[in-house]
Every structure is written in C-alpha cells, then in structure tokens.
Protein backbone atom coordinates (compact mmCIF):
# COMPACT_ATOMS: atom_id res chain seq x y z
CA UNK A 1 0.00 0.00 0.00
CA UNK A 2 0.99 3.39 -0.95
CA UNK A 3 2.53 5.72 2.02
CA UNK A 4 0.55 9.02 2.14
CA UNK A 5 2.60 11.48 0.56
CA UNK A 6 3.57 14.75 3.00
CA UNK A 7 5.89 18.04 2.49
CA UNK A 8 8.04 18.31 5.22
CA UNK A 9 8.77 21.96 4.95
CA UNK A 10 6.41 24.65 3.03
CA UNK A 11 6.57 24.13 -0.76
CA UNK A 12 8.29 27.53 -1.28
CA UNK A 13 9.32 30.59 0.78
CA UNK A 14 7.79 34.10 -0.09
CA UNK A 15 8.57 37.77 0.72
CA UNK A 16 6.90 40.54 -0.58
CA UNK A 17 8.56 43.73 -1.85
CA UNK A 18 8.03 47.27 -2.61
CA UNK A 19 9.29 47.21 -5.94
CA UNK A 20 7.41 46.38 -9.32
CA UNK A 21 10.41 43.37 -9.65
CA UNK A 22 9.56 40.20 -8.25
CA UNK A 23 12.83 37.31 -8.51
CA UNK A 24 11.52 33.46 -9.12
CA UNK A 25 13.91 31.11 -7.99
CA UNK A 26 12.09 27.71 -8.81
CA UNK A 27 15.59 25.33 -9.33
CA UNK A 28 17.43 26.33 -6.29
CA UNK A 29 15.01 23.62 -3.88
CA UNK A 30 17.57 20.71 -2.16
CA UNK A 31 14.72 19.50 -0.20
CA UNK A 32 13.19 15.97 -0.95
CA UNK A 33 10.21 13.71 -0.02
CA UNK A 34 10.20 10.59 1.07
CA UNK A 35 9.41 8.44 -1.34
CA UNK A 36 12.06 10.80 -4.18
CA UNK A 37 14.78 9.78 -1.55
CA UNK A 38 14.12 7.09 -1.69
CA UNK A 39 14.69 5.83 -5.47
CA UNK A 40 17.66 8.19 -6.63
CA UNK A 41 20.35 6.94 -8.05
CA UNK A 42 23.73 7.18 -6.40
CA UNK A 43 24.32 10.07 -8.33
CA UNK A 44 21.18 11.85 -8.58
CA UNK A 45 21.60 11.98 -4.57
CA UNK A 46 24.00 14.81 -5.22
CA UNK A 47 21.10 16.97 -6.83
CA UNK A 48 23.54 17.83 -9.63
CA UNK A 49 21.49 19.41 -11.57
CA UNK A 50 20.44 22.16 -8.83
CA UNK A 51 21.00 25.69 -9.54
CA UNK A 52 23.36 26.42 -6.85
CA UNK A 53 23.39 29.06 -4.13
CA UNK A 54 21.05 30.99 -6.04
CA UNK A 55 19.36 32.44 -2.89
CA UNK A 56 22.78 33.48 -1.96
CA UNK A 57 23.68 35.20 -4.86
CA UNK A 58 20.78 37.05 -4.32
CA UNK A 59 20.85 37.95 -0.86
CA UNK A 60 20.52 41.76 -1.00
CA UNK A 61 16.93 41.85 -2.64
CA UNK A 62 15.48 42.69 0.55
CA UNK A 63 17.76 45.63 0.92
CA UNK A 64 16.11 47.26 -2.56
CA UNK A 65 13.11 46.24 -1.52
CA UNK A 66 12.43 43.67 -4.42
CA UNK A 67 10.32 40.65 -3.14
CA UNK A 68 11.38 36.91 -4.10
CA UNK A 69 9.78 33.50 -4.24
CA UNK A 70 11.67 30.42 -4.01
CA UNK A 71 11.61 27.03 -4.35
CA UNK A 72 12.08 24.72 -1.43
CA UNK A 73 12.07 21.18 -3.13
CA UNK A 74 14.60 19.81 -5.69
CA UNK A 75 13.72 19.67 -9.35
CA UNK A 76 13.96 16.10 -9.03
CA UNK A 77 10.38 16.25 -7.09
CA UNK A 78 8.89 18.33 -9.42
CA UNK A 79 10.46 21.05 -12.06
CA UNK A 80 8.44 24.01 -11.35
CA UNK A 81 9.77 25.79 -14.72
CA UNK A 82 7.84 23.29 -16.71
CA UNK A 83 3.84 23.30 -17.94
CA UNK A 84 1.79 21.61 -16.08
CA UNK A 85 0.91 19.22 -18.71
CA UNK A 86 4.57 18.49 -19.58
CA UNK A 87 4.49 19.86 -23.28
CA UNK A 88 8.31 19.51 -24.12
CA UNK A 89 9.38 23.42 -24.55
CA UNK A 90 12.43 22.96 -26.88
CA UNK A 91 12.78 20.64 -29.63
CA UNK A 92 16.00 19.19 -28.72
CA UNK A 93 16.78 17.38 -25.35
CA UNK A 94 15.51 18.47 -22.33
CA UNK A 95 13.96 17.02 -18.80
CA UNK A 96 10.16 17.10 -17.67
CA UNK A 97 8.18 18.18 -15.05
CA UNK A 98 9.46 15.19 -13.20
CA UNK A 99 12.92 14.45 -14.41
CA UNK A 100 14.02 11.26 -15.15
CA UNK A 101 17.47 11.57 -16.53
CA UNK A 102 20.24 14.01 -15.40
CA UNK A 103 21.46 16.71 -16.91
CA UNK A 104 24.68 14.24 -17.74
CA UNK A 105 21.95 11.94 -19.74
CA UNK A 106 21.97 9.28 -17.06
CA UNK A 107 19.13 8.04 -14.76
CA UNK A 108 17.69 10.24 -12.13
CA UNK A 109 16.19 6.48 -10.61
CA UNK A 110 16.84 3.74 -9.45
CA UNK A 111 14.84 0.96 -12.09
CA UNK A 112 11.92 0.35 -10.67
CA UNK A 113 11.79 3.40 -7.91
CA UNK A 114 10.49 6.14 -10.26
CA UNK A 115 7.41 7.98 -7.77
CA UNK A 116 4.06 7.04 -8.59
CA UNK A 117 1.60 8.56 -10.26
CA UNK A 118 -0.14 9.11 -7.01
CA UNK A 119 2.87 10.96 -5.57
CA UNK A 120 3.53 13.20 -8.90
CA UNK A 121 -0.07 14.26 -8.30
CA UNK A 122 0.59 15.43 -5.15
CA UNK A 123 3.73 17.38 -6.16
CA UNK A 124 1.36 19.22 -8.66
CA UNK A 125 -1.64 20.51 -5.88
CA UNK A 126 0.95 20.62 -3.06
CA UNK A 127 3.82 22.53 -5.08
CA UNK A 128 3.38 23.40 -8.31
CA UNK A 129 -0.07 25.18 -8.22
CA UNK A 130 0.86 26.81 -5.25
CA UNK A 131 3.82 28.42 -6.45
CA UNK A 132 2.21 29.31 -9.73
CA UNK A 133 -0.56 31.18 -7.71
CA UNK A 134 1.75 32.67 -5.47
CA UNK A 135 3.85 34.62 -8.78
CA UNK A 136 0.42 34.90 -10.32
CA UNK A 137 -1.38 37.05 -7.32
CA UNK A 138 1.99 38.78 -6.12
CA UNK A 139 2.13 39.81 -10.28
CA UNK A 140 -1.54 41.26 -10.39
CA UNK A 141 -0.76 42.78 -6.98
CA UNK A 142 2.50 44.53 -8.10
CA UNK A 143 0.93 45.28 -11.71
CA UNK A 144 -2.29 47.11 -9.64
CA UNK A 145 0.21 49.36 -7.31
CA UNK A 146 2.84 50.20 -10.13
CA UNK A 147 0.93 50.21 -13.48
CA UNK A 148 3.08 47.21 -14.32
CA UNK A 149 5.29 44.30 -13.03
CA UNK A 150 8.28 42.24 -13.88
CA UNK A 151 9.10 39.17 -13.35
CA UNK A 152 13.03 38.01 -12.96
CA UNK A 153 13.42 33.96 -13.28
CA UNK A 154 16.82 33.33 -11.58
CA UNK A 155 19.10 30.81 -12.69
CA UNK A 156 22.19 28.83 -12.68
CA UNK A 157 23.85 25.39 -15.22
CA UNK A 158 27.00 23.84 -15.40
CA UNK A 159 29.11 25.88 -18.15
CA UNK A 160 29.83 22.49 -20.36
CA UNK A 161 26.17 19.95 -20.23
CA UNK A 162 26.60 18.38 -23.39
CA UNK A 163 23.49 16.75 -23.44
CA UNK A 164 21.43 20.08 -23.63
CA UNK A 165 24.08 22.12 -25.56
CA UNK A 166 27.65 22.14 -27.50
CA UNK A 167 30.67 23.87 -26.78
CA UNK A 168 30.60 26.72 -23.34
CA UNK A 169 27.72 28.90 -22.53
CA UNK A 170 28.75 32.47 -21.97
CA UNK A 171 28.27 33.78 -18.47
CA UNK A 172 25.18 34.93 -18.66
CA UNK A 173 21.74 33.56 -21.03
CA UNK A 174 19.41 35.88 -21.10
CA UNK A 175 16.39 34.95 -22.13
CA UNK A 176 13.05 36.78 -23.13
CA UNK A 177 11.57 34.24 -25.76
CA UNK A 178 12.39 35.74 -28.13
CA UNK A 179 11.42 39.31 -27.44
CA UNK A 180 8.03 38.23 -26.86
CA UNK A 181 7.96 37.86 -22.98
CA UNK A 182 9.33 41.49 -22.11
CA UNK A 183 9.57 45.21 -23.11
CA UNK A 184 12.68 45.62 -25.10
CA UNK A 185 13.90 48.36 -22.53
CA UNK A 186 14.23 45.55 -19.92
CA UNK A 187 16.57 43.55 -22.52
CA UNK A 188 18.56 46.83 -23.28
CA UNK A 189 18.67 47.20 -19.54
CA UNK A 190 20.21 44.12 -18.16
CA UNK A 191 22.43 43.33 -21.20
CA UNK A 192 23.96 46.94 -21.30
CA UNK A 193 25.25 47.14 -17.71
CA UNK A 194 27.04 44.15 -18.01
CA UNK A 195 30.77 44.35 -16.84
CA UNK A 196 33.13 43.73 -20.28
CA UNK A 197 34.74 40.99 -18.29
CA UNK A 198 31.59 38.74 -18.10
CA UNK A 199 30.26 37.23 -21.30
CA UNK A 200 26.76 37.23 -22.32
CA UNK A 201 24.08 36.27 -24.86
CA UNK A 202 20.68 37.15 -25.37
CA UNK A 203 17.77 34.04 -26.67
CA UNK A 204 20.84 31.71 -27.42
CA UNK A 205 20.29 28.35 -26.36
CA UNK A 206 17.99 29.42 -23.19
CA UNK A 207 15.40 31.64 -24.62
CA UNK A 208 13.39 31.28 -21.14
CA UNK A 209 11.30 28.37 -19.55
CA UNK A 210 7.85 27.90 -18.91
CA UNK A 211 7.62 30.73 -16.09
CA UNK A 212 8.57 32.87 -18.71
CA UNK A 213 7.14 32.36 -21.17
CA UNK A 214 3.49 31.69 -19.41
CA UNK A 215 4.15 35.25 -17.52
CA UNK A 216 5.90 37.65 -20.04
CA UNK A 217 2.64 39.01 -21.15
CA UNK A 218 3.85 42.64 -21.77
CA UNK A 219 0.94 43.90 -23.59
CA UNK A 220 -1.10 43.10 -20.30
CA UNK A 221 1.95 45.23 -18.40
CA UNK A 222 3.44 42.02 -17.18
CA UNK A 223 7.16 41.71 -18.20
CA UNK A 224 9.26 38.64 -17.85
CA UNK A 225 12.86 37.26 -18.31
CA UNK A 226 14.69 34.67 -17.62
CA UNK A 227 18.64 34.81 -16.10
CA UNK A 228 20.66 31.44 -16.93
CA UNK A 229 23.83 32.20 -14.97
CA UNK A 230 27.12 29.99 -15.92
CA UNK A 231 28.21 28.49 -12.55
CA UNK A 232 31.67 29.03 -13.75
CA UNK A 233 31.01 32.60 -12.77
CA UNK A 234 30.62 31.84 -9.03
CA UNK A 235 31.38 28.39 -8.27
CA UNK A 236 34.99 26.53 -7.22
CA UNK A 237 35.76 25.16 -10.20
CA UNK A 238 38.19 21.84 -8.91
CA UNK A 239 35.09 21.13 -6.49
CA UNK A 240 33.16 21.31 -9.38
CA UNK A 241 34.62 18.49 -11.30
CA UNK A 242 34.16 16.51 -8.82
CA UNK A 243 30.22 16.48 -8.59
CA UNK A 244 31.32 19.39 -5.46
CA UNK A 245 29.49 22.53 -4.73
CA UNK A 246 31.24 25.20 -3.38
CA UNK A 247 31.00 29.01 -3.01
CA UNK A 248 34.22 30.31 -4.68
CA UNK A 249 34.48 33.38 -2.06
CA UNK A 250 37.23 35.27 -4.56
CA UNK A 251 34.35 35.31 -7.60
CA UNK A 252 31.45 36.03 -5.16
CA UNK A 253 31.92 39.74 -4.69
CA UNK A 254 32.11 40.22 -8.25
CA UNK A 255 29.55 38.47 -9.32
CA UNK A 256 26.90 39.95 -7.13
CA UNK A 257 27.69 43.08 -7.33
CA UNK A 258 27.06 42.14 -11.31
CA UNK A 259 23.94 40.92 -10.24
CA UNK A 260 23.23 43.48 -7.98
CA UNK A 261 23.65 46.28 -10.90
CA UNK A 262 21.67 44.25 -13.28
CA UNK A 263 18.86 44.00 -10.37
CA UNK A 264 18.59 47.99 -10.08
CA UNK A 265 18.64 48.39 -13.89
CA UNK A 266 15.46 46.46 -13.54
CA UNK A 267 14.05 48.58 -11.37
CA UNK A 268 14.75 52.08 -13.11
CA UNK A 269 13.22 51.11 -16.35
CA UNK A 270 10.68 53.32 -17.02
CA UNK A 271 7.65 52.90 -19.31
C-alpha cells in the first residue's frame, strides 16, 4: 500500500517587496520527499542538476526592496519551470516536469523506484499550483500598485552539459523568448550594464522556460525574463569536477555586485 505522501517543509518561501520586480527562484530547492529519496540513483543523490546558491547570490533583494519566491524542493520532485501538462518546450533534449534523466543523460532512478503517479499528483496541488498562484497574485498585486510588473526567473547550469548544448555557454543567457515575454527596454537594460569581463548572450540556447514564457505578457503590463547564470562565474571550479558545490568566495563579490547592478537596472526602467 501506498505511504501518504507529506511536504516536510512549506513548498516555497515568499517575501513581498516594494518594488514592481519580483525574482523566481524555482531550481534552487535541495529538499526531498520521502518516497524521491528514496529511489535516486547514487548520483542523482547529489542533486547535480540544482542551480546552486542561487538564494545566496541574491541575498541583497530585501535591501532594494524587491520581493522573491523560491523554491524549497529539488527539481527532481517536481520542475516548477515546466507546464503543467509536460508539453516539451524545446525541440531538442531536455527534462520534464518530473525528471528522469540528469542533466549528464543518465538516470535520475533507481529501475523500478520512479514515484508514482499518485505521488507526482501530489507534487502538482501541493507545489506546483501553489507556487504558480503565489507569482500569479503577487504579479496582479504589483501590476495594480505600479501600473506594471516584472518578473526576474533566476538561474544557474553547469558551463559544459553536453546533453542540452555544444561547446561553453557564456556567463550569462538571457532569455526573453524571443522578445516576446518582455519590453525591449528591460533587454537593453540588463544586457547593457554588463561588466566587459563577463560574457553574455541574449535568446541563445535558453530563450526562457515555462515561467517565462506563461508570464511575459507585456501587452497586459506584465514583463518577464529569464537569467541562466554559468556556474563558472561563481562556483569553485576543482570542487566542481568533482560532482562538489562550493561558493568560490574570490568570484562572489564580483559576481553579485554584477547581479546586484543588473537587479537595479530592472528597477529604473521606465515605461
């Protein structure tokens, strides 16, 4: 018989700002259920595939007043920056809304221990929707005080993931679908205070995921874009090879004062 499935902490954490910016962070969960624990693979128990230290990186949102949401689970419970049906989003090779190979194109599973349908439906009501609603009100709530809103979808991959892409992502993938999900000002913003020393494209490989895409409704005055951060840019890169996260302290302060300038650019664009 089936355990009843439970979250052991809250599917997300909120804060509200006073700002029209709100930051998603939907890939930077490490939590797990039970019964996920339970069947991953020896390496899928590192949560490669995690954007790392996201929150971190973004620790002075409070202090310009920009509200966040983000995610508490792992992607390997449920990937909140997919539809809720599962339509694929690119044409090439990708994961689902409940991954079942790694980003290194191996399985996420043990054979056998993949969660059951009973448990992925309880991901959906007990995560997914709730997060979805949460971006959704905070959106119309922001939209309603300011005349608009934006939406910033933080995130972070591996520099070389050869299953998804060829060759080294620049340091920072911007992505606005295409130029459909956001205001061009907002694209004009964040790519033109970049620092020469970081690297950057804009709709290259990551053109923006489902949060995007869903959201960036900018003739309704809701703006969206999606930030695909190489963890080159922040993370120890020996550790790294070894399936080891670490904070490289030397690129931090560089990179979030980056981040922290691309943040406020955000906020000053006018419409």
């Amino acid at each position: 018989m089936a355990t009843q499935a439970s979250l052991t902490v809250p599917a997300f954490e909120f804060r509200q700002g006073d700002s029209p910016l709100l930051v998603s962070m939907p890939h930077s969960g490490l939590n797990l259920t039970a019964e996920v624990q339970a069947g991953l693979s020896d390496q899928a128990k590192k949560l490669p595939d995690t954007d790392w230290y996201i929150p971190e990186l973004y620790d002075f949102l409070e202090s310009l007043g920009v509200g966040f949401i983000k995610a508490n689970y792992s992607r390997y419970v449920i990937d909140l920056n997919r539809p809720y049906d599962d339509k694929p989003l690119y044409t090439t090779k990708t994961t689902g809304l409940f991954p079942d190979i790694l980003f290194e194109d191996s399985p996420v599973f043990v054979e056998g221990k993949a969660p059951s349908d009973e448990h992925k439906a309880f991901c959906k009501e007990q995560i997914w929707t709730p997060y979805h609603s949460t971006i959704e009100q905070e959106l119309a709530r922001l939209k309603a005080k300011f005349g608009y809103a934006i939406l910033f979808d933080a995130h972070s991959i591996a520099a070389q993931v050869p299953m998804l892409f060829d060759g080294t992502l620049p340091d920072f993938n911007w992505g606005t679908n295409a130029g459909e999900s956001c205001d061009v000002a907002i694209a004009n913003a964040v790519t033109q205070i970049m620092r020469p020393n970081y690297t950057q494209v804009l709709n290259g490989r990551f053109k923006g995921g489902y949060i995007t895409r869903h959201f960036g409704q900018p003739n309704d005055g809701i703006h969206a874009i999606q930030l695909e951060l190489s963890q080159a840019t922040y993370l120890n890169d020996e550790m790294a090879t070894r399936s080891e996260y670490q904070l490289d302290d030397s690129k931090r302060a560089f990179i979030q004062q980056q981040l922290k300038d691309v943040i406020e650019a955000c906020q000053h664009v006018s419409f």
